[in-house]
Protein backbone atom coordinates (compact mmCIF):
# COMPACT_ATOMS: atom_id res chain seq x y z
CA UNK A 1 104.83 -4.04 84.50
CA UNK A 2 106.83 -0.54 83.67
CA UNK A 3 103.97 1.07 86.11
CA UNK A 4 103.67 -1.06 88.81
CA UNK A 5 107.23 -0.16 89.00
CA UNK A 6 106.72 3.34 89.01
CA UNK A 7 104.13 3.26 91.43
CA UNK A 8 106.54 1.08 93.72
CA UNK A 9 108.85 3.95 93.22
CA UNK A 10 106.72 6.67 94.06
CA UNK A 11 105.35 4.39 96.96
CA UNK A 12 108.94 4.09 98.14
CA UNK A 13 109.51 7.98 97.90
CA UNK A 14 106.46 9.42 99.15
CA UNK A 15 107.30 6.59 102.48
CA UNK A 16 110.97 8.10 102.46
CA UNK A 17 109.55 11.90 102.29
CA UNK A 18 107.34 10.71 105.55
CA UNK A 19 109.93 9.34 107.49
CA UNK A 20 112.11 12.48 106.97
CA UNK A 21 109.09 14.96 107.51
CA UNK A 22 108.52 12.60 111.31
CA UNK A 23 112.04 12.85 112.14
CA UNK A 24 112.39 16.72 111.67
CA UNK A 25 108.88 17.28 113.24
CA UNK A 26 110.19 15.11 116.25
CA UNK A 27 113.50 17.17 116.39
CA UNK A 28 111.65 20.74 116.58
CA UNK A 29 109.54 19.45 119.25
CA UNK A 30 112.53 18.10 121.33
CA UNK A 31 114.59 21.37 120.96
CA UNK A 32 111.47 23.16 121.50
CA UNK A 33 110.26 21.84 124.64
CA UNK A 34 109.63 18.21 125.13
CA UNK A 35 108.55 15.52 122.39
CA UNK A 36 104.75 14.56 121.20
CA UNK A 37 103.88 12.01 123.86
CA UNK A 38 99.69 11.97 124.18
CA UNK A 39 98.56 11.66 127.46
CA UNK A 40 96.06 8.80 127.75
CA UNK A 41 92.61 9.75 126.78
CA UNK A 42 90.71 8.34 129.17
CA UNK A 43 92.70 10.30 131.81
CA UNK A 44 92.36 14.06 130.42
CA UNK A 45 88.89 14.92 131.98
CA UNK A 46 90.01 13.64 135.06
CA UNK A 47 92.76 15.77 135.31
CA UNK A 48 90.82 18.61 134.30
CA UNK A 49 88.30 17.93 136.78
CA UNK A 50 91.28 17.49 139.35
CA UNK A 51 92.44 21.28 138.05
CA UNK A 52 88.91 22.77 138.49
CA UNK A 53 88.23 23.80 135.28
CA UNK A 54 85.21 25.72 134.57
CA UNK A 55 82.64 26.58 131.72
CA UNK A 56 83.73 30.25 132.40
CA UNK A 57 87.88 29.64 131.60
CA UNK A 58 90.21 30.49 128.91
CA UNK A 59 92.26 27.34 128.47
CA UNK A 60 96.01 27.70 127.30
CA UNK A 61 97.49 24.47 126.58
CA UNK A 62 101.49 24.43 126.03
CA UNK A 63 102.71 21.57 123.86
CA UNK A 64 98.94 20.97 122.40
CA UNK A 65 99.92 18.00 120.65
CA UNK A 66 96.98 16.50 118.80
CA UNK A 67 94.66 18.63 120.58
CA UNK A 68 93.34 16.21 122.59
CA UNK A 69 93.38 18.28 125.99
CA UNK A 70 91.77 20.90 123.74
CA UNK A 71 88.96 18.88 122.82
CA UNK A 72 88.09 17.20 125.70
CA UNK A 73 88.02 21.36 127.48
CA UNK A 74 85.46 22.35 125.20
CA UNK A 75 83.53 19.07 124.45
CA UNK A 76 83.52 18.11 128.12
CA UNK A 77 83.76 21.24 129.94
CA UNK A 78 82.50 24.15 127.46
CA UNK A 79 84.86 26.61 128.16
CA UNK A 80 84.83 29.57 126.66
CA UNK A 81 87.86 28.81 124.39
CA UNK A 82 90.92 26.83 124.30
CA UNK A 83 94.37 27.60 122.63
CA UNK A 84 97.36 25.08 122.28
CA UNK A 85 100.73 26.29 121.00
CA UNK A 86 102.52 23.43 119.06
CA UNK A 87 105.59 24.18 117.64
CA UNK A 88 105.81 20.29 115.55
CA UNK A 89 104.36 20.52 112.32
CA UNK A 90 102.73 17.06 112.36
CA UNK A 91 100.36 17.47 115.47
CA UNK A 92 99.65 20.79 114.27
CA UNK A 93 98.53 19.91 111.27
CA UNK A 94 96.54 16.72 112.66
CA UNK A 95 95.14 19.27 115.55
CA UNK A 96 94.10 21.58 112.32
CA UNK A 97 92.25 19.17 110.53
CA UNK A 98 90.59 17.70 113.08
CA UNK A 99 89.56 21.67 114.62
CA UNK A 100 88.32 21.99 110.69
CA UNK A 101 86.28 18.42 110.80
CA UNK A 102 84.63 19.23 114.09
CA UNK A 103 83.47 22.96 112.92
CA UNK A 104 85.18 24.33 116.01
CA UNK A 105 87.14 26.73 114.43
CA UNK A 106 85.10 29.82 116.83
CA UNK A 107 86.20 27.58 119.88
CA UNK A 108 89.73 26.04 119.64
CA UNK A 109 92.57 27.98 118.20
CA UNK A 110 96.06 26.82 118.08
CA UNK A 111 99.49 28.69 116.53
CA UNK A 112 102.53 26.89 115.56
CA UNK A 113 104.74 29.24 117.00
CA UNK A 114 107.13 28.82 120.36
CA UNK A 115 105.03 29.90 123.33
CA UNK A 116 108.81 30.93 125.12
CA UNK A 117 108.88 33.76 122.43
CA UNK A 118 105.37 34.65 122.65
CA UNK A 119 103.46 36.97 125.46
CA UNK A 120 100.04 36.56 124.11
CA UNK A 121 98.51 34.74 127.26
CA UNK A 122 96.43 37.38 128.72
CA UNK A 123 93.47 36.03 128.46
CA UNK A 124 94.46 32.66 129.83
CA UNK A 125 92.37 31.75 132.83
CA UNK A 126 93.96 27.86 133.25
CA UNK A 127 96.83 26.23 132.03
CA UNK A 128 97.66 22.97 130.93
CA UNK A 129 101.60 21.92 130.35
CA UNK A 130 102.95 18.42 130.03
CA UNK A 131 106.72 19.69 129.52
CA UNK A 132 110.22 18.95 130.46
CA UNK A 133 111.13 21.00 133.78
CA UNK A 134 113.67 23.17 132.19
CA UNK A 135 110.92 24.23 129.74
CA UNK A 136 108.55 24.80 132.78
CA UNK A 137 110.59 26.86 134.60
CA UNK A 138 111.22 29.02 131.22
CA UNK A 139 107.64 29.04 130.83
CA UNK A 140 107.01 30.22 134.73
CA UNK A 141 108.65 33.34 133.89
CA UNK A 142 106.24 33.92 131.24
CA UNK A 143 103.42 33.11 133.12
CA UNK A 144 104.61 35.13 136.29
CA UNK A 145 104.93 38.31 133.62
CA UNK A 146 102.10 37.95 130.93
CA UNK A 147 99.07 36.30 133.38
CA UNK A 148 96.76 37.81 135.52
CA UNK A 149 97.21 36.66 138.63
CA UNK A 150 95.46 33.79 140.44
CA UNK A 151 95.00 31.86 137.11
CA UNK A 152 95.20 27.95 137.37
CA UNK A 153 97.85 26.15 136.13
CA UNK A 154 97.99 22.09 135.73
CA UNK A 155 101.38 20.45 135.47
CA UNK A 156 101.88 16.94 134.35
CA UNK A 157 104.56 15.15 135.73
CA UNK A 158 106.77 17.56 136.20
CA UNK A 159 106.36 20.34 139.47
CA UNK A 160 107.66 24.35 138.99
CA UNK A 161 110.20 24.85 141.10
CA UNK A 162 108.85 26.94 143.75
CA UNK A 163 112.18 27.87 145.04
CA UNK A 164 113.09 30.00 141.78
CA UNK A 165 109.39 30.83 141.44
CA UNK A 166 108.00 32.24 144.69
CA UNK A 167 104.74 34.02 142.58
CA UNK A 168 103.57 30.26 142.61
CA UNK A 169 101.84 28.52 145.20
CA UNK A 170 101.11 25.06 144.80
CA UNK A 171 97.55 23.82 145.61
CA UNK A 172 97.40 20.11 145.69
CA UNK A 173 98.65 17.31 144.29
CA UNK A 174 97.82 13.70 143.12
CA UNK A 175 98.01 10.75 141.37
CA UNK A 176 95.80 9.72 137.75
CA UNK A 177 96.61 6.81 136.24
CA UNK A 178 100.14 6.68 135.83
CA UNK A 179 100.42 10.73 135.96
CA UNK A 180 100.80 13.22 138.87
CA UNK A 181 99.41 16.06 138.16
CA UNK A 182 99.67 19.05 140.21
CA UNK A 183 97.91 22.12 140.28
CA UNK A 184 99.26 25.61 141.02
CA UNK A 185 98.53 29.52 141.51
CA UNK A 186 100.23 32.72 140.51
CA UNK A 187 99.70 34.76 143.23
């Protein structure tokens, strides 16, 4: 009786320890940017096909999340690589373990670190970003100054503000599911 107790216990704890580690993880990614909210699987290689990605592109994803965007660039679309920044600890770690089970450790990379203190996107080719628009427009500053120029970049939901951001020219636009998506240039 004494252990099922103690198991009960430890059951209770290890729930408690959960619920506190969720509710930080959600915090950081609020602060950081915008919270984990997946986009609908069956809607990502559309919009990739939508963004004209390419076997030949770098793929930056900001906000990586679970790595599902990721995934479906290199399973789907074979790009050369694909990097997601994630700055909450839980999708990160998912993203890791599941980068780990599918042996694509050479192909997807992802850093738990905030991409609006980082300028390590030179290589980026296209971008995917499913942010708030006062992260965007932080994050079209970055672009603008670390990119090369005429690199793709795929917003969800949310547009850049090409009044403040001149350098970007917006290609088209549309509807998937229940996103709009559009996709951009730095010229």
């Amino acid at each position: 009786m004494y252990f099922l107790v103690l198991l009960y216990e430890v059951f209770l704890l290890l729930l408690f320890l959960l619920l506190i580690l969720l509710l930080v993880s959600y915090t950081a990614s609020v602060i950081y940017g915008a919270p984990f909210v997946p986009i609908n699987k069956k809607y990502i290689k559309e919009m990739l096909l939508f963004g004209g990605l390419k076997s030949n592109d770098v793929l930056y994803d900001f906000g990586s999340g679970d790595g599902r965007v990721l995934f479906t660039a290199i399973k789907e679309f074979n790009v050369l690589k694909a990097v997601g920044y994630e700055i909450s600890f839980l999708p990160y770690i998912f993203s890791k373990i599941l980068i780990k089970i599918k042996n694509l450790e050479n192909k997807i990379f992802i850093k738990r670190k905030n991409f609006l203190k980082d300028d390590d996107f030179k290589e980026a080719t296209f971008i995917y970003m499913y942010l708030f628009p006062e992260v965007i427009d932080k994050l079209a500053y970055q672009i603008n100054k670390f990119c090369k120029k005429n690199i793709k970049i795929l917003s969800v939901d949310f547009k850049i503000d090409l009044n403040k951001h001149p350098n970007f020219k917006l290609i088209k636009q549309n509807k998937i599911g229940n996103y709009y998506v559009f996709l951009y240039e730095n010229i």
